[in-house]
C-alpha atoms as a PDB file:
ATOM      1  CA  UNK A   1      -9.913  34.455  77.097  1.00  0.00           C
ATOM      2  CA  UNK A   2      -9.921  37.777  74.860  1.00  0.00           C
ATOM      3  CA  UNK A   3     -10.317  36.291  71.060  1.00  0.00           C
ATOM      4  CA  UNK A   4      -9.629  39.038  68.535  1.00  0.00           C
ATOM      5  CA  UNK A   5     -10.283  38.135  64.559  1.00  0.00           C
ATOM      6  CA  UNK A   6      -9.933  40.181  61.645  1.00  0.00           C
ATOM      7  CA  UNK A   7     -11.564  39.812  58.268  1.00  0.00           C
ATOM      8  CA  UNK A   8     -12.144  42.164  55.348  1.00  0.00           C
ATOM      9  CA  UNK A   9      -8.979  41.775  53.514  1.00  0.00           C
ATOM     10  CA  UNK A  10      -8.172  40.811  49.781  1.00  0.00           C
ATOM     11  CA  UNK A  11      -6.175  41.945  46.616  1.00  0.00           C
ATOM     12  CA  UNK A  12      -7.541  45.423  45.501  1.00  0.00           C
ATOM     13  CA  UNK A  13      -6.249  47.412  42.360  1.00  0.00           C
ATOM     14  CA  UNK A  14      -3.919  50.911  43.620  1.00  0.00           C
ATOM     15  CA  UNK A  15      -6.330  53.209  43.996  1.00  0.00           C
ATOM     16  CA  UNK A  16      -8.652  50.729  45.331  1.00  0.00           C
ATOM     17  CA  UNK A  17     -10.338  50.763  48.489  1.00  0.00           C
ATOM     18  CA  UNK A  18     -11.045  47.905  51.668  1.00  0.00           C
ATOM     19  CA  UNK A  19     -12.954  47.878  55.236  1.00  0.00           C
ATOM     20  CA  UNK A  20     -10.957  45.969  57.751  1.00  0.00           C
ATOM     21  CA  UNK A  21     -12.828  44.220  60.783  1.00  0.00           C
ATOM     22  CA  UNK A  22     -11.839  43.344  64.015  1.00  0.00           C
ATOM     23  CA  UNK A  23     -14.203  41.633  65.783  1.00  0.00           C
ATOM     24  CA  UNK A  24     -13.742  40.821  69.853  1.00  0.00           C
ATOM     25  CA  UNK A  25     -15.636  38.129  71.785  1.00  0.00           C
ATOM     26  CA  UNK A  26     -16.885  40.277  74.550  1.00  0.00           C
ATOM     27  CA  UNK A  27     -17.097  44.007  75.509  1.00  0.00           C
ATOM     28  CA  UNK A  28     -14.378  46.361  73.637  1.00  0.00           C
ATOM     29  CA  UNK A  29     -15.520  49.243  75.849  1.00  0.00           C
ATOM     30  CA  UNK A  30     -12.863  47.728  78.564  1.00  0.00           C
ATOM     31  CA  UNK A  31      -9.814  48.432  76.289  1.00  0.00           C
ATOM     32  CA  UNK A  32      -7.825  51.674  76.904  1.00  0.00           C
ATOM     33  CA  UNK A  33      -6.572  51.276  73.226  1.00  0.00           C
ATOM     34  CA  UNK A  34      -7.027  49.890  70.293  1.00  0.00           C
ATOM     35  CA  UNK A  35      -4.897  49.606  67.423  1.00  0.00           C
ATOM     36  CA  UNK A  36      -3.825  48.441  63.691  1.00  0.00           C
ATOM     37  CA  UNK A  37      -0.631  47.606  63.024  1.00  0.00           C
ATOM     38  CA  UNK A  38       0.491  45.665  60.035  1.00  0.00           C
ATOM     39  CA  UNK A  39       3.820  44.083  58.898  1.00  0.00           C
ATOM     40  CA  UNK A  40       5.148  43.496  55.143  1.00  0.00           C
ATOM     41  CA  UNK A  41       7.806  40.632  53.704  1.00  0.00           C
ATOM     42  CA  UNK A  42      10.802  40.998  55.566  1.00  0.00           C
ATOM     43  CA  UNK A  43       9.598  44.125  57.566  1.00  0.00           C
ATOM     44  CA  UNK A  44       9.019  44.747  61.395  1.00  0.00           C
ATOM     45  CA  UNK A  45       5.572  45.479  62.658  1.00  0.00           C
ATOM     46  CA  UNK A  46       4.747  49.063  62.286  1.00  0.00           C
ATOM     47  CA  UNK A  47       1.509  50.765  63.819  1.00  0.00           C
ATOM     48  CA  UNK A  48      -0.876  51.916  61.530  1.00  0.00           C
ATOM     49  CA  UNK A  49      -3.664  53.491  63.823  1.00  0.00           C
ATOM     50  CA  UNK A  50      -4.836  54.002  66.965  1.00  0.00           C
ATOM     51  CA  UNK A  51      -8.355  54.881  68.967  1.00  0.00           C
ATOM     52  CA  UNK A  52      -8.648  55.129  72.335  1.00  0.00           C
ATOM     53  CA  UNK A  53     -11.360  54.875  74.952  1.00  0.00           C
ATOM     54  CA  UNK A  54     -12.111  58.625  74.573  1.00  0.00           C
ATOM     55  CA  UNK A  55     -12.585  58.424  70.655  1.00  0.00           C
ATOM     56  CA  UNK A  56      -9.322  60.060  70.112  1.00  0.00           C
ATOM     57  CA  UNK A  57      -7.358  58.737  66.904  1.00  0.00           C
ATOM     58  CA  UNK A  58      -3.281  58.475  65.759  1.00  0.00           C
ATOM     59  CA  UNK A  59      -2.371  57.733  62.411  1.00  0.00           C
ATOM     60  CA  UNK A  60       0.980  56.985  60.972  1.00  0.00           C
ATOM     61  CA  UNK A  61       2.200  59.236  58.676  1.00  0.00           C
ATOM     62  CA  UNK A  62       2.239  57.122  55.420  1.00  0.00           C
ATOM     63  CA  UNK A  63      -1.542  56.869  55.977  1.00  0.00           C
ATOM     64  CA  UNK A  64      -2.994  59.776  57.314  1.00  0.00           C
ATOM     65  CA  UNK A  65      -5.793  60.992  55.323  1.00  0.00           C
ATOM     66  CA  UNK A  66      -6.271  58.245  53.464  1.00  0.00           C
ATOM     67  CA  UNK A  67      -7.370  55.286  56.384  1.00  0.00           C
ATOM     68  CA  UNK A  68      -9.722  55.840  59.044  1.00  0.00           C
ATOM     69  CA  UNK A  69      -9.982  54.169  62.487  1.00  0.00           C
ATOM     70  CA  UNK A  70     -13.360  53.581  64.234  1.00  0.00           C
ATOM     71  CA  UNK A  71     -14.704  51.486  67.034  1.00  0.00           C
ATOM     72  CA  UNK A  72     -18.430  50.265  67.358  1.00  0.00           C
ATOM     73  CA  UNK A  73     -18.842  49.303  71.068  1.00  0.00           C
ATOM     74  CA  UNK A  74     -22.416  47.984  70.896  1.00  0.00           C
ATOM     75  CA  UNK A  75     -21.064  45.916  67.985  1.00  0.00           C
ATOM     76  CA  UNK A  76     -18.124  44.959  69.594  1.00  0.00           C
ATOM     77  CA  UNK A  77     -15.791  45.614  66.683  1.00  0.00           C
ATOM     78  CA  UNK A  78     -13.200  48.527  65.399  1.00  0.00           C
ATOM     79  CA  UNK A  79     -12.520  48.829  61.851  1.00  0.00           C
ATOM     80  CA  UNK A  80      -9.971  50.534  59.290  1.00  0.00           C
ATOM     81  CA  UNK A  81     -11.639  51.747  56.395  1.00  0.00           C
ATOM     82  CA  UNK A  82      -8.674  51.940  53.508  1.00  0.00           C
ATOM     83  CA  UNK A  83      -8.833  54.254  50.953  1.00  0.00           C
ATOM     84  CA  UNK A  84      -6.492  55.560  47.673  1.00  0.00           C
ATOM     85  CA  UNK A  85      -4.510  51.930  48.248  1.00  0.00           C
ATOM     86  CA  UNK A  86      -0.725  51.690  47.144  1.00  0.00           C
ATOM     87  CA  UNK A  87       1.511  49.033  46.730  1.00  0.00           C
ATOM     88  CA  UNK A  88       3.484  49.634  49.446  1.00  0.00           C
ATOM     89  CA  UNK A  89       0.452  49.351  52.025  1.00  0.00           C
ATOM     90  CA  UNK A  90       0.444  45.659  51.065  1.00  0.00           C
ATOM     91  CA  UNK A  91       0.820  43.892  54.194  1.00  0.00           C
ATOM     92  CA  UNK A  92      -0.809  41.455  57.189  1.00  0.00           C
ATOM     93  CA  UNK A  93      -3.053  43.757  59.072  1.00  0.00           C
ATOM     94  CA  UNK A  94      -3.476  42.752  62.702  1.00  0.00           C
ATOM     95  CA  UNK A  95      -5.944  43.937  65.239  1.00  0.00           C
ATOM     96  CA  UNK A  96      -4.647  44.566  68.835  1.00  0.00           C
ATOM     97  CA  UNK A  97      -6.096  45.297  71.971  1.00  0.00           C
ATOM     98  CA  UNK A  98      -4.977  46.949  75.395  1.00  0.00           C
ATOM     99  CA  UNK A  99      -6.101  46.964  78.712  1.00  0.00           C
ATOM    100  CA  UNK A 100      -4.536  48.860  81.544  1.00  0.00           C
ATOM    101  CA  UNK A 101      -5.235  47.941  85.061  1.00  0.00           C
ATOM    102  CA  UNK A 102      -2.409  47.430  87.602  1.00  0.00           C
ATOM    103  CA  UNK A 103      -0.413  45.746  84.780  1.00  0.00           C
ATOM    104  CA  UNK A 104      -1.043  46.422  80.912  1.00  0.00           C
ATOM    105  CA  UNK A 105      -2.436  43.388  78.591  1.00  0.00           C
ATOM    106  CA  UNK A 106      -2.385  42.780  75.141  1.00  0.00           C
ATOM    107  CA  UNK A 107      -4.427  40.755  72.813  1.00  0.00           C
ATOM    108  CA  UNK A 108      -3.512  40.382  69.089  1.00  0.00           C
ATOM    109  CA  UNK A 109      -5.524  38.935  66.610  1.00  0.00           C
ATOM    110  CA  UNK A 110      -4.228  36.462  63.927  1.00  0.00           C
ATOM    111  CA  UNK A 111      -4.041  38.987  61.148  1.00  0.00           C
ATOM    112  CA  UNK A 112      -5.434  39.271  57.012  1.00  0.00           C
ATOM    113  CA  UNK A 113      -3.483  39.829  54.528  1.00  0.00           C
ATOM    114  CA  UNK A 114      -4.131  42.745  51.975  1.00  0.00           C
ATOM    115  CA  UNK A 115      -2.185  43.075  48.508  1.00  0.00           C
ATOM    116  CA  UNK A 116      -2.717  45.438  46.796  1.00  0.00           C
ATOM    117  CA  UNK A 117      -1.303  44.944  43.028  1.00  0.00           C
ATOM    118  CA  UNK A 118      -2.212  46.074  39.500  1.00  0.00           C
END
């Protein structure tokens, strides 16, 4: 069974900054793509970023520039590093996972929350 976990999350300050784990239990190299997504109070789950097998990244608008994806496969982990925080990227960050073989599977991890308030 995959098992996906993310830590890293808090309450920062706007302006403030936060490094996002997700952590797998085996090998990410499998995974076609990987992903943040997050989802606020009485909001639907929006994608944040994506990284692919190949290294190649996606942002949403509303945070391009300011987050950065990455995935360490010897580490087995991907990360969001969060910088130049606003209110309105508070939010439960979840980690997801897909792998493509003659169907597609995804994994989702169980999400941490980030506020970020003055």
């Amino acid at each position: 069974q995959v098992q996906l976990v993310e830590s890293g999350g808090g309450l920062v300050q706007p302006g403030g900054s936060l490094r996002l784990s997700c952590a797998a239990s085996g090998s990410i190299s499998r995974f076609n793509t990987m992903s943040w997504h997050r989802q606020a109070p009485g909001k639907e789950r929006e994608l944040v970023a994506v990284i692919r097998s190949g290294g190649r990244t996606n942002y949403a608008d509303s945070v391009k520039d300011r987050f950065t994806i990455s995935r360490d496969n010897t580490k087995n982990t991907m990360d969001l590093q969060m910088e130049s925080l606003k209110p309105e990227d508070t939010a439960v960050y979840y980690c997801n996972a897909q792998l493509v073989t003659i169907a597609t599977w995804e994994y989702w991890g169980q999400g941490t929350q980030v506020t970020v308030s003055s």
